[in-house]
N, C-alpha and C. Protein backbone atom coordinates (compact mmCIF):
# COMPACT_ATOMS: atom_id res chain seq x y z
N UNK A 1 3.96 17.86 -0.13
CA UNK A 1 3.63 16.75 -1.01
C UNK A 1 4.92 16.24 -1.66
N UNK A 2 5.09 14.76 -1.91
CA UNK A 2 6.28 14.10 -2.19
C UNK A 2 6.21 14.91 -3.80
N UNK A 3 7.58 14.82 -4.81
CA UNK A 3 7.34 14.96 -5.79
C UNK A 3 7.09 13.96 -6.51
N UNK A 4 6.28 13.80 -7.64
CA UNK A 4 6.37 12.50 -8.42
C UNK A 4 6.23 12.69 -9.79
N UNK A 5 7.23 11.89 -10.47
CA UNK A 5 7.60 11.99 -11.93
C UNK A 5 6.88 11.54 -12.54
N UNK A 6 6.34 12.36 -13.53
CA UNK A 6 5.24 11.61 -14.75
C UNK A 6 3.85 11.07 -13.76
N UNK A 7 3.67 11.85 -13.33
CA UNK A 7 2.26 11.48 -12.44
C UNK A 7 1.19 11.68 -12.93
N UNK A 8 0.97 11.77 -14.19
CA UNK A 8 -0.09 11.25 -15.27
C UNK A 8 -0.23 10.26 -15.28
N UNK A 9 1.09 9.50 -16.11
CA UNK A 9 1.44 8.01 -16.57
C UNK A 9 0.70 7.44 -15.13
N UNK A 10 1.34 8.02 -14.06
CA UNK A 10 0.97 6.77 -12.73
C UNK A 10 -0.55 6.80 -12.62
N UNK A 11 -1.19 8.03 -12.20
CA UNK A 11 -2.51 7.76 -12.45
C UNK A 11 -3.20 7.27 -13.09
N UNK A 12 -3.03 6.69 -14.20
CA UNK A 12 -3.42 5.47 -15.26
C UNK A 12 -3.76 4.21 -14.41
N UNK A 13 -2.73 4.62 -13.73
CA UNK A 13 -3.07 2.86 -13.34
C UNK A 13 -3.58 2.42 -12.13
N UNK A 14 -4.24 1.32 -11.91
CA UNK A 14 -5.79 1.29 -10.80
C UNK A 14 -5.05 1.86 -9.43
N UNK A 15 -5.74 2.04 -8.58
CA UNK A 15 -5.36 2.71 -8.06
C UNK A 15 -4.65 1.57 -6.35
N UNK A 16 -5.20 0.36 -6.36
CA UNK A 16 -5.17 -0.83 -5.39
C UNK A 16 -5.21 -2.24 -6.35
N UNK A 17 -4.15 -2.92 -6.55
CA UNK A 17 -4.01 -4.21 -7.08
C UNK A 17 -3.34 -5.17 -6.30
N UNK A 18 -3.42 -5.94 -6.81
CA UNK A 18 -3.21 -7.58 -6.04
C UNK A 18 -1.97 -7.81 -5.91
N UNK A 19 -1.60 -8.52 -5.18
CA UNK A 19 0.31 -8.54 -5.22
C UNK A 19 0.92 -9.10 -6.36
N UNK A 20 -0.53 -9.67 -7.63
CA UNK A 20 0.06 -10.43 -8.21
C UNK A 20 0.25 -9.95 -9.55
N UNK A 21 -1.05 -8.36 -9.30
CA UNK A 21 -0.50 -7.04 -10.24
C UNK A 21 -2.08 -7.07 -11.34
N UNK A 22 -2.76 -8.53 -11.30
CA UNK A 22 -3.36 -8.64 -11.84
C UNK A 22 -4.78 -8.24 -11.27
N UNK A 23 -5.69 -7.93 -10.31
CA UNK A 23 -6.61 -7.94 -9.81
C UNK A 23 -6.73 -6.29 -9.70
N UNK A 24 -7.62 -5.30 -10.00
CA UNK A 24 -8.06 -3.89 -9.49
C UNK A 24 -8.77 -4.19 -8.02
N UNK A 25 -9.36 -3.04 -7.46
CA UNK A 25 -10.12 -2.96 -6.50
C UNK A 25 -11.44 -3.85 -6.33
N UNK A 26 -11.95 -3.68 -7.77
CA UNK A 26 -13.74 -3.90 -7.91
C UNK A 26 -12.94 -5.87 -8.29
N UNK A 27 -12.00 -6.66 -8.12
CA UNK A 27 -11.79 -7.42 -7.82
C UNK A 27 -11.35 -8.30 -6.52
N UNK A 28 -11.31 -7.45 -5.59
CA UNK A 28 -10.63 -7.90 -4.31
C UNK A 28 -11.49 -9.07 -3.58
N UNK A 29 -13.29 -9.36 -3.63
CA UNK A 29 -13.39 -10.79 -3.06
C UNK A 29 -13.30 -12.00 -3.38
N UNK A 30 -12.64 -11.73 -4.56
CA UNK A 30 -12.73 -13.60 -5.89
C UNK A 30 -10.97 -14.08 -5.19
N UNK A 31 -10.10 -13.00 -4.88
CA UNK A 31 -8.75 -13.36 -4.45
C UNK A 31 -8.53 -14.77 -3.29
N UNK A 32 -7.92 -15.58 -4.31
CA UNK A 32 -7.82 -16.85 -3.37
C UNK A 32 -6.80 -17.44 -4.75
N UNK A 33 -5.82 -18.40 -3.62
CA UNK A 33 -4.95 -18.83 -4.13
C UNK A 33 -4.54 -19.97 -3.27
N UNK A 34 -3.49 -20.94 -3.96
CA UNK A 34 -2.84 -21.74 -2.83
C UNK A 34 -2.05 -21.53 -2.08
N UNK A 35 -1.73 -20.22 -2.25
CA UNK A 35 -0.81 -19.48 -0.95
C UNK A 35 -1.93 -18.95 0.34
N UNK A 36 -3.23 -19.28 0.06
CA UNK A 36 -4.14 -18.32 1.11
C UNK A 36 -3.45 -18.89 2.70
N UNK A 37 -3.13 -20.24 2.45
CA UNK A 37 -2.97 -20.86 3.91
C UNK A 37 -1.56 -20.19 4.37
N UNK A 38 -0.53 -20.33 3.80
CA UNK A 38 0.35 -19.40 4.53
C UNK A 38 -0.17 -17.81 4.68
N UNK A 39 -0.38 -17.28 3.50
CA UNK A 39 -1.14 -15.85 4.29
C UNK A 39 -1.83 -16.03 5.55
N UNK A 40 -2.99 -16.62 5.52
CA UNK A 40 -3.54 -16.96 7.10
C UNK A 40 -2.04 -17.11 8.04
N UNK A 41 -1.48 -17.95 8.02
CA UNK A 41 -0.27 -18.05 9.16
C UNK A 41 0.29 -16.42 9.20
N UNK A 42 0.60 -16.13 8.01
CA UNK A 42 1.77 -14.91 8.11
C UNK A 42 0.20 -13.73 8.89
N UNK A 43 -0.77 -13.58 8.40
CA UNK A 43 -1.73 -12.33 8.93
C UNK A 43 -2.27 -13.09 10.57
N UNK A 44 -2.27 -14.56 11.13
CA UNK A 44 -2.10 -14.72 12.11
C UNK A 44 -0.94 -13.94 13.16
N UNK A 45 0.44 -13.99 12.38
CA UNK A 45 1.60 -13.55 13.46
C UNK A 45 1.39 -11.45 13.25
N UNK A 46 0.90 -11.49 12.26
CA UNK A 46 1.27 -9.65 12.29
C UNK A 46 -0.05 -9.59 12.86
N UNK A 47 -1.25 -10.51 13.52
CA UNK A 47 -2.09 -9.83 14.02
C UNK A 47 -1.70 -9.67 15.57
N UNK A 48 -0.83 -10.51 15.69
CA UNK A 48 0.20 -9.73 17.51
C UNK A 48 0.78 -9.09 17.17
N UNK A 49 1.93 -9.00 16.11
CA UNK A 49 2.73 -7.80 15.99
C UNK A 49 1.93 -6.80 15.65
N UNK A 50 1.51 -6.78 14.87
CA UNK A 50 0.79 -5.42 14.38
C UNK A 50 -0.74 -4.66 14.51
N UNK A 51 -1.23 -5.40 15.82
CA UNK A 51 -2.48 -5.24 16.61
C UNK A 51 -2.28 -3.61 17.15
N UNK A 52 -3.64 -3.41 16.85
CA UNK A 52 -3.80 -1.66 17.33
C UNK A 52 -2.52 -0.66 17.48
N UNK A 53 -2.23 -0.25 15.95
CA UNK A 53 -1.29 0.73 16.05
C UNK A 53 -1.72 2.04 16.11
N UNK A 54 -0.77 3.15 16.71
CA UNK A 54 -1.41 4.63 16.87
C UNK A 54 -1.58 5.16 15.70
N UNK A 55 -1.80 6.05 15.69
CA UNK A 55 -1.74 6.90 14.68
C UNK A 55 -0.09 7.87 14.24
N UNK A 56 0.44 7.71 14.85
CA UNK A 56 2.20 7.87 14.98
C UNK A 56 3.00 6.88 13.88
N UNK A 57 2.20 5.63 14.52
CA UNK A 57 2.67 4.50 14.17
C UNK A 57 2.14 4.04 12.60
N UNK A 58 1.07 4.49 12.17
CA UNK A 58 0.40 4.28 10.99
C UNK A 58 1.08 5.08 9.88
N UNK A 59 1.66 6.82 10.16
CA UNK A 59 1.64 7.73 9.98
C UNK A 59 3.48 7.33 9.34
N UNK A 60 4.32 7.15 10.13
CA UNK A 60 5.65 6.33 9.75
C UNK A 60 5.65 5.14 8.46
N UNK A 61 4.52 4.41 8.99
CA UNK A 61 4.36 3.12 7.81
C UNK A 61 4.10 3.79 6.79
N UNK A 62 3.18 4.66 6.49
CA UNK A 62 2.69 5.18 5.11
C UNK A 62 3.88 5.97 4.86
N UNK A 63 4.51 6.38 5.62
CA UNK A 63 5.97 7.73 5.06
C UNK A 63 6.76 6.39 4.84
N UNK A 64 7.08 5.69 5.34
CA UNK A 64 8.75 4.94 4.77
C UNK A 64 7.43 4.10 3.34
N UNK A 65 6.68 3.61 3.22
CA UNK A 65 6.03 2.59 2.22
C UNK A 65 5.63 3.71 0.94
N UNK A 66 5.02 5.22 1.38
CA UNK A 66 4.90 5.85 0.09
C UNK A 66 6.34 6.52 -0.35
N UNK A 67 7.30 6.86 0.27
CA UNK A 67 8.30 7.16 -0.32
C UNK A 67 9.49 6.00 -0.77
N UNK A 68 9.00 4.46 -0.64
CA UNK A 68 9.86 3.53 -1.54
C UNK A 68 8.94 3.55 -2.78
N UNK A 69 8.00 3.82 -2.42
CA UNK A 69 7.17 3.85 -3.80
C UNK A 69 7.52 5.03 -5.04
N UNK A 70 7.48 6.22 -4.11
CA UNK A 70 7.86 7.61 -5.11
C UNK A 70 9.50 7.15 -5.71
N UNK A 71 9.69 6.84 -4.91
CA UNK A 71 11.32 6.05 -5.08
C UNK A 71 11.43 5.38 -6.41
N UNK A 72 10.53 4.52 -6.41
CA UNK A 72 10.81 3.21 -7.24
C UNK A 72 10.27 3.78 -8.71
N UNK A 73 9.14 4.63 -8.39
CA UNK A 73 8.68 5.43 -9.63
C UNK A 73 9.60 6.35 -10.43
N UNK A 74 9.99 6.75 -9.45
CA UNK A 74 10.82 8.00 -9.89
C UNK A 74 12.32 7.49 -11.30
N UNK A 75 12.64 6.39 -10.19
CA UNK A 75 13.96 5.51 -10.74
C UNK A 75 13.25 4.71 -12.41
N UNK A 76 12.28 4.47 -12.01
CA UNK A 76 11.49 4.13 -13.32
C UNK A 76 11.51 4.93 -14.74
N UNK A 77 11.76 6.15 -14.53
CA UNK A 77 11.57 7.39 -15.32
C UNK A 77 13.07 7.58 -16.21
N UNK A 78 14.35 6.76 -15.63
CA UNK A 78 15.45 6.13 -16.32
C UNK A 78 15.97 5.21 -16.80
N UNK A 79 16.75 4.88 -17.61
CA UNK A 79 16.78 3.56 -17.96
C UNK A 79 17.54 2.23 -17.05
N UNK A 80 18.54 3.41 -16.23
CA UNK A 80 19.19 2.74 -15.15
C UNK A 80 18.48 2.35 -14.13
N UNK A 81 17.59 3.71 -13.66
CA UNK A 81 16.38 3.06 -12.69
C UNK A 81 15.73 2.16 -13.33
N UNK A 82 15.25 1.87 -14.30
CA UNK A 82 14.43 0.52 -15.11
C UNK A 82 15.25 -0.70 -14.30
N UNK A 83 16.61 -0.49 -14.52
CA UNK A 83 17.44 -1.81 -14.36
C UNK A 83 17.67 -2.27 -13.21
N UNK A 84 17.47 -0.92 -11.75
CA UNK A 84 17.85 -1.30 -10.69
C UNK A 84 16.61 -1.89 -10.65
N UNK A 85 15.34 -1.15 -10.52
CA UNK A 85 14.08 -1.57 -10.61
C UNK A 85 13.67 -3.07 -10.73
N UNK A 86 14.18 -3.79 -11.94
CA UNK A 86 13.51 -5.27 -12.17
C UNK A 86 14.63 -5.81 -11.32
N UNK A 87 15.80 -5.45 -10.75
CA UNK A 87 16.35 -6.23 -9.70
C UNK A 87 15.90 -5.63 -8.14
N UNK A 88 15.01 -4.70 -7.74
CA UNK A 88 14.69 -4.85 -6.63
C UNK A 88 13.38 -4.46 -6.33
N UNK A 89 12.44 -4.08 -6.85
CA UNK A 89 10.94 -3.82 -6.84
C UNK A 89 10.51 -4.27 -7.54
N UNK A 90 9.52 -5.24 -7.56
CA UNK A 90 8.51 -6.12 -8.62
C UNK A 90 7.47 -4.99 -8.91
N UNK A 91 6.78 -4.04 -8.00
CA UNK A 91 5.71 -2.98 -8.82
C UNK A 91 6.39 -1.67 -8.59
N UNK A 92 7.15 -1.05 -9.27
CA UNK A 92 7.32 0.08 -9.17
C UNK A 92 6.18 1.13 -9.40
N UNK A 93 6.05 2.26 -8.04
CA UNK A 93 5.21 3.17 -8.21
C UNK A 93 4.22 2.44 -7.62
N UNK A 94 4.24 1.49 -6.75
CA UNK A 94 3.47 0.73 -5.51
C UNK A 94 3.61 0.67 -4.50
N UNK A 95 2.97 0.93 -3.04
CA UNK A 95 3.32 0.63 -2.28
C UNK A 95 2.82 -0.70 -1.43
N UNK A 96 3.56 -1.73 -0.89
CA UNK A 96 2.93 -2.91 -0.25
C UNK A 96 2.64 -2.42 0.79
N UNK A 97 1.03 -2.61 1.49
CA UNK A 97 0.24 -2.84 2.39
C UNK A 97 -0.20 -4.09 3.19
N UNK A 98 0.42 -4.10 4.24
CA UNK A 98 -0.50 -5.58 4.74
C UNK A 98 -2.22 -5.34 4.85
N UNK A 99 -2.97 -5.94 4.29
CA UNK A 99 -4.49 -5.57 4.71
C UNK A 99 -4.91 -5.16 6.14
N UNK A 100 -3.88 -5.64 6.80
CA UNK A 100 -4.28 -5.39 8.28
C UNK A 100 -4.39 -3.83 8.69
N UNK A 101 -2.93 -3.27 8.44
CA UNK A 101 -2.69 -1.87 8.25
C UNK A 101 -3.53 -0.73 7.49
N UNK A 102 -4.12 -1.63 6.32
CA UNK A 102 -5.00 -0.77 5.90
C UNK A 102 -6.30 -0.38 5.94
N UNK A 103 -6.48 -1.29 6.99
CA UNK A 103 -7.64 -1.55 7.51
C UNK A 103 -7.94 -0.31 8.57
N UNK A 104 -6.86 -0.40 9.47
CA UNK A 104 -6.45 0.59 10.06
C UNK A 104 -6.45 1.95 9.96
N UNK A 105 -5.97 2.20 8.69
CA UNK A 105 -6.07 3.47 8.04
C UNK A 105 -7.20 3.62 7.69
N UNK A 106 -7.70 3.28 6.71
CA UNK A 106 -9.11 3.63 6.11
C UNK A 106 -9.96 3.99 6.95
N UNK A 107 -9.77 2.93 8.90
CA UNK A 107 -10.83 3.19 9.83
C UNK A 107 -10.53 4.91 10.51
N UNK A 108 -9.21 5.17 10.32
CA UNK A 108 -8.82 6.25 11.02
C UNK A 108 -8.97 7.10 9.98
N UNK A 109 -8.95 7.13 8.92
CA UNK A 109 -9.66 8.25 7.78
C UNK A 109 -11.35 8.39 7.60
N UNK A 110 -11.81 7.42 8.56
CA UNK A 110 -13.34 7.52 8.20
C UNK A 110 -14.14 6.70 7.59
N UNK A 111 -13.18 5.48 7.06
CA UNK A 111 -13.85 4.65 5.91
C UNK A 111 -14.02 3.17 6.31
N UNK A 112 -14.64 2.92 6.58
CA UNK A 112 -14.61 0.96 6.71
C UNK A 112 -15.39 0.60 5.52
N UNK A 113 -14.03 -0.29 5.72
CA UNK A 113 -14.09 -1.46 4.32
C UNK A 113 -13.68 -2.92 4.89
N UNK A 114 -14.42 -3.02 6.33
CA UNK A 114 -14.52 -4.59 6.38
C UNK A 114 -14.87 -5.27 5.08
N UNK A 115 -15.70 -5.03 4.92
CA UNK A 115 -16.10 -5.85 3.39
C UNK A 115 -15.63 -5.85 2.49
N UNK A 116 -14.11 -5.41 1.91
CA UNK A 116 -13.20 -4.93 0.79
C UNK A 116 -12.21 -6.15 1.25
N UNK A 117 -11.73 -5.07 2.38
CA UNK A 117 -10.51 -5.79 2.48
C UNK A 117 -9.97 -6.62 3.31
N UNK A 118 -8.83 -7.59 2.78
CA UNK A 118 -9.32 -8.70 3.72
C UNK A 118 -7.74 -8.77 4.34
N UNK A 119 -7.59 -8.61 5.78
CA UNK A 119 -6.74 -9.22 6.98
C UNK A 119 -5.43 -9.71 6.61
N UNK A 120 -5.44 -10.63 5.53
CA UNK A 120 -4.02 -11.87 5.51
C UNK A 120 -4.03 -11.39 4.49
N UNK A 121 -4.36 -10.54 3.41
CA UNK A 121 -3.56 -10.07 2.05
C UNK A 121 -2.96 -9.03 2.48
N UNK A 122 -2.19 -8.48 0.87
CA UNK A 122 -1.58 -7.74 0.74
C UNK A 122 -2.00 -6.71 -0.30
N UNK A 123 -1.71 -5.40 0.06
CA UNK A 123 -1.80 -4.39 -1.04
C UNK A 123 -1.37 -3.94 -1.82
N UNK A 124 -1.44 -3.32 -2.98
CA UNK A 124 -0.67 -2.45 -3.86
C UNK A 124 -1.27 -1.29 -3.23
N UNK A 125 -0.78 0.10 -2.93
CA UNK A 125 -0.86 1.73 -3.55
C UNK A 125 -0.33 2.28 -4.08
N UNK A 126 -0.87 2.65 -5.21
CA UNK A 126 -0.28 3.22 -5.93
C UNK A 126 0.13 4.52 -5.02
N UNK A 127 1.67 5.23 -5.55
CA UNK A 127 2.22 6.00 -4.78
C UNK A 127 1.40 7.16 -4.17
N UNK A 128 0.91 8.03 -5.17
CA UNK A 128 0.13 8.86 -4.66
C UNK A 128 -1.04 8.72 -3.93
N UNK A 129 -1.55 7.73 -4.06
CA UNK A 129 -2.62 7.20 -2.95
C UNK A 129 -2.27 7.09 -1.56
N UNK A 130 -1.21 5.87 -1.76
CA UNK A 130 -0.41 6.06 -0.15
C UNK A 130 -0.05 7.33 0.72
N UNK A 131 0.68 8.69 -0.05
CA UNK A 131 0.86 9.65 0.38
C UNK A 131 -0.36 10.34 0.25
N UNK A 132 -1.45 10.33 -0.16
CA UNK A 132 -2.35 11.19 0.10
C UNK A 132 -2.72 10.54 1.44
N UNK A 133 -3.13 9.02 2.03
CA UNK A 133 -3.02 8.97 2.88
C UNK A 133 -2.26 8.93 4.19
N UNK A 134 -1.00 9.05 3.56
CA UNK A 134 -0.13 9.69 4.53
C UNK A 134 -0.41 11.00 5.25
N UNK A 135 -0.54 11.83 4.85
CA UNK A 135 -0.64 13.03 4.30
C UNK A 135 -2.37 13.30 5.58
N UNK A 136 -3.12 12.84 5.44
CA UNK A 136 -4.54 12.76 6.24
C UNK A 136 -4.25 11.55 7.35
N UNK A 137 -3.29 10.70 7.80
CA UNK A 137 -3.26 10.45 8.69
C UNK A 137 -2.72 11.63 9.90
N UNK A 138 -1.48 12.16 8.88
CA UNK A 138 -0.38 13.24 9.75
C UNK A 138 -1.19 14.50 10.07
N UNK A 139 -2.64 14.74 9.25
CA UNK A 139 -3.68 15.87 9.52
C UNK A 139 -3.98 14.99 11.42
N UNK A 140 -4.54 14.13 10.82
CA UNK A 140 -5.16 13.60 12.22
C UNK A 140 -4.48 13.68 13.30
N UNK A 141 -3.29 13.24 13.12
CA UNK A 141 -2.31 13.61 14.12
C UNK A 141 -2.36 14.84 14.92
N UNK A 142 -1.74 15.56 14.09
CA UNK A 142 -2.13 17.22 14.69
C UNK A 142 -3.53 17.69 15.22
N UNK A 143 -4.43 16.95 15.25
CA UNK A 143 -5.89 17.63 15.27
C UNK A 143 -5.93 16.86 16.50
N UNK A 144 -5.51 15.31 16.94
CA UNK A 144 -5.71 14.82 17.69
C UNK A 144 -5.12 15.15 18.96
């Protein structure tokens, strides 16, 4: 398990939010904006790039995305990390998800949430979330 600093404080906070920081989970179908139409374009092109990944491949995304997250948290916990922080991570102790990917995951952990989550957004996880699903993809792996 990654280490993570002050992982109280982080658990406070929802556990999946909006890119825009403002939306929890039990908000995700009201999300619409005037950016939806480029999202559609941008979740059009990652649905060729990023169409049916393995479980190898899922398993990498969640390790490099939950450890910029433990990263960004961690650096948070100083005042210098504060500073690198508002110059290079907008949510520290988040990790960005394309919906597509997580779609992915959730299906390979057991869970569909067609109805949650939607394709052309984007996610927050909070760090430890991401690595817990890190963490049960890399089970699957081995079992598979």
């Amino acid at each position: 398990m990654t280490e993570i600093k002050a992982l109280i404080r982080l658990q406070e906070l929802d556990a999946v939010i909006a890119p825009d920081g403002n939306a929890p989970v039990k908000d995700l179908s009201t999300w619409s904006s005037t950016s939806e139409r480029v999202a559609h374009r941008r979740a059009r092109i990652e649905g060729v790039a990023l169409a049916g990944m393995n479980l190898g491949e899922l398993h990498v995304f969640l390790a490099r995305a939950s450890h910029e997250a433990v990263g960004g948290w961690n650096a948070e916990q100083s005042w210098l990390g504060r500073i690198r922080n508002r110059m290079t991570i907008r949510f520290p102790g988040y990790a960005q998800v394309p919906g597509r990917i997580l779609l992915q995951v959730m299906r390979a952990v057991g869970e569909e949430m067609k109805h949650v989550i939607v394709p052309a957004s984007y996610y927050l996880l909070r760090a430890d979330v991401a690595a817990d699903l890190r963490d049960q993809i890399a089970d699957l792996r081995e079992t598979a």
